[in-house]
C-alpha atoms as a PDB file:
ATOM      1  CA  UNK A   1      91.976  91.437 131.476  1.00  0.00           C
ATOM      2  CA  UNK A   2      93.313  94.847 132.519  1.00  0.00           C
ATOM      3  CA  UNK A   3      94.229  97.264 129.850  1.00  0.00           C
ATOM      4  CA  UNK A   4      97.909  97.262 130.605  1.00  0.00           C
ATOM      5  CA  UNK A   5      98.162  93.679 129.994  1.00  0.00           C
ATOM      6  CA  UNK A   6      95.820  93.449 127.151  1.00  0.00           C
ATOM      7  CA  UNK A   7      98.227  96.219 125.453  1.00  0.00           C
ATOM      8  CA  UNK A   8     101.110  94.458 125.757  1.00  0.00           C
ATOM      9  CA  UNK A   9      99.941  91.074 124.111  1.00  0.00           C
ATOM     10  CA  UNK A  10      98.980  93.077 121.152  1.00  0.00           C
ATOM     11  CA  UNK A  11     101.813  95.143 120.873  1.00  0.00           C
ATOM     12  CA  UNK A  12     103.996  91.348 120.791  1.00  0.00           C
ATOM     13  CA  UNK A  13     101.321  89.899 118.491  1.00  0.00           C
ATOM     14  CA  UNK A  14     101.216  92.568 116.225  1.00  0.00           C
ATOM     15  CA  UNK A  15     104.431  93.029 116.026  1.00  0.00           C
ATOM     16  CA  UNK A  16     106.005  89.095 115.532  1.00  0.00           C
ATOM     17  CA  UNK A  17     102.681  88.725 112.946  1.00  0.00           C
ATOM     18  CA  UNK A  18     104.272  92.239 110.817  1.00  0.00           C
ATOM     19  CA  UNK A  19     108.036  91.017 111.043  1.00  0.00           C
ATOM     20  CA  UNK A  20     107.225  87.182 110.433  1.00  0.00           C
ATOM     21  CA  UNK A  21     104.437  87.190 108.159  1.00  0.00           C
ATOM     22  CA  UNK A  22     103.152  90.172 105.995  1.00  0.00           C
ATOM     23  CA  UNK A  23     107.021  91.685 105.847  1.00  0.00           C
ATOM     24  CA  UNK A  24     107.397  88.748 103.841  1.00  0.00           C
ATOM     25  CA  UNK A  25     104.525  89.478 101.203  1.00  0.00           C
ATOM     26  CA  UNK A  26     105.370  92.023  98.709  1.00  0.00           C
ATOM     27  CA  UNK A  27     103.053  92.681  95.915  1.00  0.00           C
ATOM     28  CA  UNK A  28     105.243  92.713  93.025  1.00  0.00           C
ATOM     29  CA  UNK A  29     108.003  95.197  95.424  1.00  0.00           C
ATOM     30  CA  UNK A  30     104.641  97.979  95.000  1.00  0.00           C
ATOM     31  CA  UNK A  31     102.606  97.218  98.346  1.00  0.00           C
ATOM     32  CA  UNK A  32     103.495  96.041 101.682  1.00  0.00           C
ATOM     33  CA  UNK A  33     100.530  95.645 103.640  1.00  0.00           C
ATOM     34  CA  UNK A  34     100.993  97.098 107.542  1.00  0.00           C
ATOM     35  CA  UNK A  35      98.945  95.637 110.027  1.00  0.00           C
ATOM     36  CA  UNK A  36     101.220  97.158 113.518  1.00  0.00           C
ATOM     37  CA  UNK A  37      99.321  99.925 113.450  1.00  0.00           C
ATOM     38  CA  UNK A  38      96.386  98.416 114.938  1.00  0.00           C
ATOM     39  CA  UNK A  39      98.326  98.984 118.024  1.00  0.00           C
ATOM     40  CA  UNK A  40      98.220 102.817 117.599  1.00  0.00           C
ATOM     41  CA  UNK A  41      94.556 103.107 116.201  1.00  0.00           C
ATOM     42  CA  UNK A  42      93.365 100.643 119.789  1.00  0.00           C
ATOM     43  CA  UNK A  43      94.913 102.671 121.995  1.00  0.00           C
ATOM     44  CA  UNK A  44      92.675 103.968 124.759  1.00  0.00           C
ATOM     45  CA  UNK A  45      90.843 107.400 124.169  1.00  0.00           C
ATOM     46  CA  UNK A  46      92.404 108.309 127.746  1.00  0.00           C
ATOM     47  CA  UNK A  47      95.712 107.967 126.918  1.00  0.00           C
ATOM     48  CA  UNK A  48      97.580 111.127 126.388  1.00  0.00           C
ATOM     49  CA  UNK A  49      99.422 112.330 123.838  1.00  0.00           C
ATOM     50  CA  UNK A  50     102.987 111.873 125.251  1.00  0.00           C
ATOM     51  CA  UNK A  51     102.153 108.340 126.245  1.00  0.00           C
ATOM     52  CA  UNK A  52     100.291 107.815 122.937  1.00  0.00           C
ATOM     53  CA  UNK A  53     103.844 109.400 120.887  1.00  0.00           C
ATOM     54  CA  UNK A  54     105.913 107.364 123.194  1.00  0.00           C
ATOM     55  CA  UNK A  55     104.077 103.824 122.489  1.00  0.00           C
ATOM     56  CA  UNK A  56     104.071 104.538 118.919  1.00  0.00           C
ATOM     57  CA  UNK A  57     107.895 105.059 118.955  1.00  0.00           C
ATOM     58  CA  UNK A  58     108.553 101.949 121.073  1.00  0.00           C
ATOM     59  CA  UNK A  59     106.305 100.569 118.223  1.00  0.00           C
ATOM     60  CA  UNK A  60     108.478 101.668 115.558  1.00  0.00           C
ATOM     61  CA  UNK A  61     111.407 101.244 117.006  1.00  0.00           C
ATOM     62  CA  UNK A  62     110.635  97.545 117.498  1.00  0.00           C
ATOM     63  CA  UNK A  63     109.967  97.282 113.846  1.00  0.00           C
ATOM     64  CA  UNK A  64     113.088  98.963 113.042  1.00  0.00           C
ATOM     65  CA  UNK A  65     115.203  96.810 115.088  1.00  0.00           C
ATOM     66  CA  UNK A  66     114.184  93.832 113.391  1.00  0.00           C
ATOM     67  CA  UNK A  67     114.304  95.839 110.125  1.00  0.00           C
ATOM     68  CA  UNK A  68     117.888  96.987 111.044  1.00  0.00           C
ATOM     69  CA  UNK A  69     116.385 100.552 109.928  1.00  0.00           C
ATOM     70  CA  UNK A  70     117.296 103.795 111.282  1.00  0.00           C
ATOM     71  CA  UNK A  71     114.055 104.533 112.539  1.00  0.00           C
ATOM     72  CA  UNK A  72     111.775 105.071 109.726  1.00  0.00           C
ATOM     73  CA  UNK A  73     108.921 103.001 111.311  1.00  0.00           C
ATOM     74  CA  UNK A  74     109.532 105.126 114.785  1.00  0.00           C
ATOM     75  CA  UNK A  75     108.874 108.198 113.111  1.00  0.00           C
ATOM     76  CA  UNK A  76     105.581 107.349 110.810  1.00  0.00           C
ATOM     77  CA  UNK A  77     104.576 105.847 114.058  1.00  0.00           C
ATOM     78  CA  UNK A  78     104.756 109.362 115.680  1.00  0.00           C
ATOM     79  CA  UNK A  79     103.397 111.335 113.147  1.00  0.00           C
ATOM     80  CA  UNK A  80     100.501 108.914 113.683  1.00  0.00           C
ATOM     81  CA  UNK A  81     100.315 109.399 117.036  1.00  0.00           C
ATOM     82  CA  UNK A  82     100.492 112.853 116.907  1.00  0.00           C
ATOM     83  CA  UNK A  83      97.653 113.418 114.802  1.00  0.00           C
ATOM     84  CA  UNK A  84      95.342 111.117 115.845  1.00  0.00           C
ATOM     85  CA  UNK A  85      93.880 113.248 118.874  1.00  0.00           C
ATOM     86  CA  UNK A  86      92.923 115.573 116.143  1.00  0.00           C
ATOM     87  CA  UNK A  87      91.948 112.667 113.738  1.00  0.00           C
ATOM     88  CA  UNK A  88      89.350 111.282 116.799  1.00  0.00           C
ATOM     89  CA  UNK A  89      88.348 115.328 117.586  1.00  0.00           C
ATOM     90  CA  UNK A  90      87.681 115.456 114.200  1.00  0.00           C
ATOM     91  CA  UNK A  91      85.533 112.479 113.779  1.00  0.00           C
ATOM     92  CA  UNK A  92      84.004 112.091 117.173  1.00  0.00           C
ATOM     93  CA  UNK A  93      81.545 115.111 118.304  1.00  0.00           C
ATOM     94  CA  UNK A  94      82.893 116.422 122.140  1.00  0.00           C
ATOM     95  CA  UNK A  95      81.095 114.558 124.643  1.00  0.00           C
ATOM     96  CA  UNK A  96      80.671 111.377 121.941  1.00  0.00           C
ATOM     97  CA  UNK A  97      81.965 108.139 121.814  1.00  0.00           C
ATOM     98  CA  UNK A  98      85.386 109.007 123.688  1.00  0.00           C
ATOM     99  CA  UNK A  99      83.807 109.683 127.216  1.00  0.00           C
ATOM    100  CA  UNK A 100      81.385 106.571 126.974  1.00  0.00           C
ATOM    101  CA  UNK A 101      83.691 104.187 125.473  1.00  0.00           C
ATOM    102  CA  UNK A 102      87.630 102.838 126.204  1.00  0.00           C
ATOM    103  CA  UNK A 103      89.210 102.776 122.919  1.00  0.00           C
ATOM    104  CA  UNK A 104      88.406 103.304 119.040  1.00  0.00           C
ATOM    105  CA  UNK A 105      86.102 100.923 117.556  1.00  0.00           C
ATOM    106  CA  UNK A 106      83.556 100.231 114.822  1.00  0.00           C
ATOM    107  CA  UNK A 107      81.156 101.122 117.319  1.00  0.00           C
ATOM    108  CA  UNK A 108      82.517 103.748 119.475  1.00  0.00           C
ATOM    109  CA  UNK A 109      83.650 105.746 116.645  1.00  0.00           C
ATOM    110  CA  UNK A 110      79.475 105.866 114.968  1.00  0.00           C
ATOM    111  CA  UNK A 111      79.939 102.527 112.270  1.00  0.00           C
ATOM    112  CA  UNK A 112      81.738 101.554 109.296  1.00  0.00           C
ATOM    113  CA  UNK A 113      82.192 104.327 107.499  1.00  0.00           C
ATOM    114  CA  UNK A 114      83.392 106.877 110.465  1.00  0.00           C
ATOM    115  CA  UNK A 115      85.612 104.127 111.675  1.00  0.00           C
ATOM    116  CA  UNK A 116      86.946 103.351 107.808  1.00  0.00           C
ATOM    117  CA  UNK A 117      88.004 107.392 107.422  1.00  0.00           C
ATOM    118  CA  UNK A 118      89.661 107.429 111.178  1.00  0.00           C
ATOM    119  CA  UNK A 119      91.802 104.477 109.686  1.00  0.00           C
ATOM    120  CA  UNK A 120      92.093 105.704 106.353  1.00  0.00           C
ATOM    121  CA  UNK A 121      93.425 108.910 107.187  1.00  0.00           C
ATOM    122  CA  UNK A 122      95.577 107.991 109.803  1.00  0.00           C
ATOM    123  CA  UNK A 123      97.456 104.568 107.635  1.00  0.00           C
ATOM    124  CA  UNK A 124      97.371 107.151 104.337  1.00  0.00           C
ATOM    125  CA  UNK A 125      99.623 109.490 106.722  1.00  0.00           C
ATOM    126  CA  UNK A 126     101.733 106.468 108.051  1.00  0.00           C
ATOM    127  CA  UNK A 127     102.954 105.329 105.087  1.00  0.00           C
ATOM    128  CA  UNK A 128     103.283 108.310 103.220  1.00  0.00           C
ATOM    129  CA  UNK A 129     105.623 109.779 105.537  1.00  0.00           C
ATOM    130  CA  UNK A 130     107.224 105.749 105.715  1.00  0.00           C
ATOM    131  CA  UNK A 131     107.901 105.858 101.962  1.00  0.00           C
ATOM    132  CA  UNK A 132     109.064 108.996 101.560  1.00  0.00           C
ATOM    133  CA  UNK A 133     111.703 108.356 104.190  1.00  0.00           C
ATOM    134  CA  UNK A 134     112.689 105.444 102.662  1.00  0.00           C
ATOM    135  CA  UNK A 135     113.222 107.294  98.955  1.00  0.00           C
ATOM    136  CA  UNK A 136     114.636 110.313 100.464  1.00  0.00           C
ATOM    137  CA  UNK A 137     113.887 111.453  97.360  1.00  0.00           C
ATOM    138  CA  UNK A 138     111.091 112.805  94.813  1.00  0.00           C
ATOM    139  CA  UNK A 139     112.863 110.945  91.781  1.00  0.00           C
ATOM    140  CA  UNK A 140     109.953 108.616  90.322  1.00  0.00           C
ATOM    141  CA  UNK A 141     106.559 109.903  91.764  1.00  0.00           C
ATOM    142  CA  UNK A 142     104.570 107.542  90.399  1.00  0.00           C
ATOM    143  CA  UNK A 143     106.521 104.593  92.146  1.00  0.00           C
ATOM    144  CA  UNK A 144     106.052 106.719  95.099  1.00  0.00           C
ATOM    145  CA  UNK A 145     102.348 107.509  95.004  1.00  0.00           C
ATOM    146  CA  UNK A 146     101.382 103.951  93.381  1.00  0.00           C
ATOM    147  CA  UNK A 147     103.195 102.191  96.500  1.00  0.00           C
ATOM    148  CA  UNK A 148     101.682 104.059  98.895  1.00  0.00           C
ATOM    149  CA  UNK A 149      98.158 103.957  97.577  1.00  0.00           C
ATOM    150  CA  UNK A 150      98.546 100.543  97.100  1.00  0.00           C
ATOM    151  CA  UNK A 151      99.638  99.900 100.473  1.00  0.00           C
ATOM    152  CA  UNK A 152      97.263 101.835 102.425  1.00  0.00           C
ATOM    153  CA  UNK A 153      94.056 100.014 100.348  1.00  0.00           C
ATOM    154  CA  UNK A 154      96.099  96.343 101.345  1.00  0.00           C
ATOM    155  CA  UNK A 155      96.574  97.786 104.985  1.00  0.00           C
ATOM    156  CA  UNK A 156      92.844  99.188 105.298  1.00  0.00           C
ATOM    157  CA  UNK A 157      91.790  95.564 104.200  1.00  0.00           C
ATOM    158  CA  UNK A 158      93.536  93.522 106.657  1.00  0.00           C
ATOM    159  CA  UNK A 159      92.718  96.465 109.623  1.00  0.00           C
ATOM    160  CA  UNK A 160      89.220  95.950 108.435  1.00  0.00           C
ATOM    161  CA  UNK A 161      89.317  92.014 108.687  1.00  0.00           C
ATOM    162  CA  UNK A 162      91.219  92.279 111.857  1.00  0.00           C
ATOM    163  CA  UNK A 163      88.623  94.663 113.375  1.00  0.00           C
ATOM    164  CA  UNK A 164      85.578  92.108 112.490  1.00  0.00           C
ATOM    165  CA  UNK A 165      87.648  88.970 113.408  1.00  0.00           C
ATOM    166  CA  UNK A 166      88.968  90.496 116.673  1.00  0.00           C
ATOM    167  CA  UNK A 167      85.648  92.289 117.658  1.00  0.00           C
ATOM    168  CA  UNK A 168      86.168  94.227 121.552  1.00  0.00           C
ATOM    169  CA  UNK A 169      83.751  94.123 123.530  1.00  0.00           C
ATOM    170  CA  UNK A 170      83.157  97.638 125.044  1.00  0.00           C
ATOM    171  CA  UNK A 171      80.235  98.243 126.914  1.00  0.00           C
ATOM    172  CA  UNK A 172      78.395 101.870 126.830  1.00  0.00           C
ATOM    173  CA  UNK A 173      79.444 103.522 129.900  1.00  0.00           C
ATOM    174  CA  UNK A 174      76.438 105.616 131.074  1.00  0.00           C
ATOM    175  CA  UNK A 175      78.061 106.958 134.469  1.00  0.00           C
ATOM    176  CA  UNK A 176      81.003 109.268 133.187  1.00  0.00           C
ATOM    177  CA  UNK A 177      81.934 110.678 136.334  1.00  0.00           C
END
């Protein structure tokens, strides 16, 4: 399956399963666990950043419009987007994983743990900036900080089942050139 058309079955999927399915669990109104952003952390390493920012804001935007938000989705999307070229850097020596494999995986990005702080970081940042656009305020910060912990641990759970139920087979490329 090409990589165009692979991307745009699991941008639908993952967005009808968000909207239809987990926005309708809420964990006593204090988690909401986010499982879109699988989209943005699969993404091909050789994507670049304006095409990654610009898929993550279609991403968001999608959410939004069936949230009827004004585009607090898009922009945690972004943010992710933006930051995870530096999130992968970070993580992934130069000459590592990214020019020998096609997207971010358990293992392209070195195992479990590697792969679990790439995610970590990057939902952490999503819906930290998500929540505090929502509140538009610093009012109650433990509502704040509980929700978004909360949600991140519910979110890093379902990434993590999603990433050993939906395992990609990505073969070691050994000619780079």
């Amino acid at each position: 399956m090409s990589t165009l058309v692979k991307n745009i079955l699991r941008f639908i999927l993952l967005i009808l399963v968000q909207f239809f399915v987990l926005d309708r669990v809420h964990l006593s109104y204090m988690a909401t666990p986010y499982i879109y952003i699988l989209f943005i952390f699969w993404m091909p390493f050789k994507f670049s950043r304006t095409l990654q920012m610009i898929l993550a804001f279609l991403l968001g935007y999608a959410l939004d419009s069936f949230h009827h938000n004004p585009g607090f989705h898009a922009a945690a999307c972004v943010l992710m987007a933006y930051v995870r070229p530096f999130v992968i850097n970070f993580m992934i020596p130069h000459e590592g994983a990214e020019t020998n494999y096609e997207e971010p995986s358990l293992k392209s990005m070195g195992g479990f743990i590697p792969y679990m702080i790439y995610a970590g970081v990057l939902t952490l940042l999503h819906n930290t900036w998500l929540f505090l656009l929502e509140a538009l305020q610093f009012g109650n910060y433990w509502e704040f900080i509980i929700k978004t912990l909360f949600s991140t641990l519910i979110s890093l759970v379902l990434i993590v089942i999603a990433e050993l139920l939906f395992s990609r087979k990505q073969k070691f490329r050994t000619n780079t050139v």
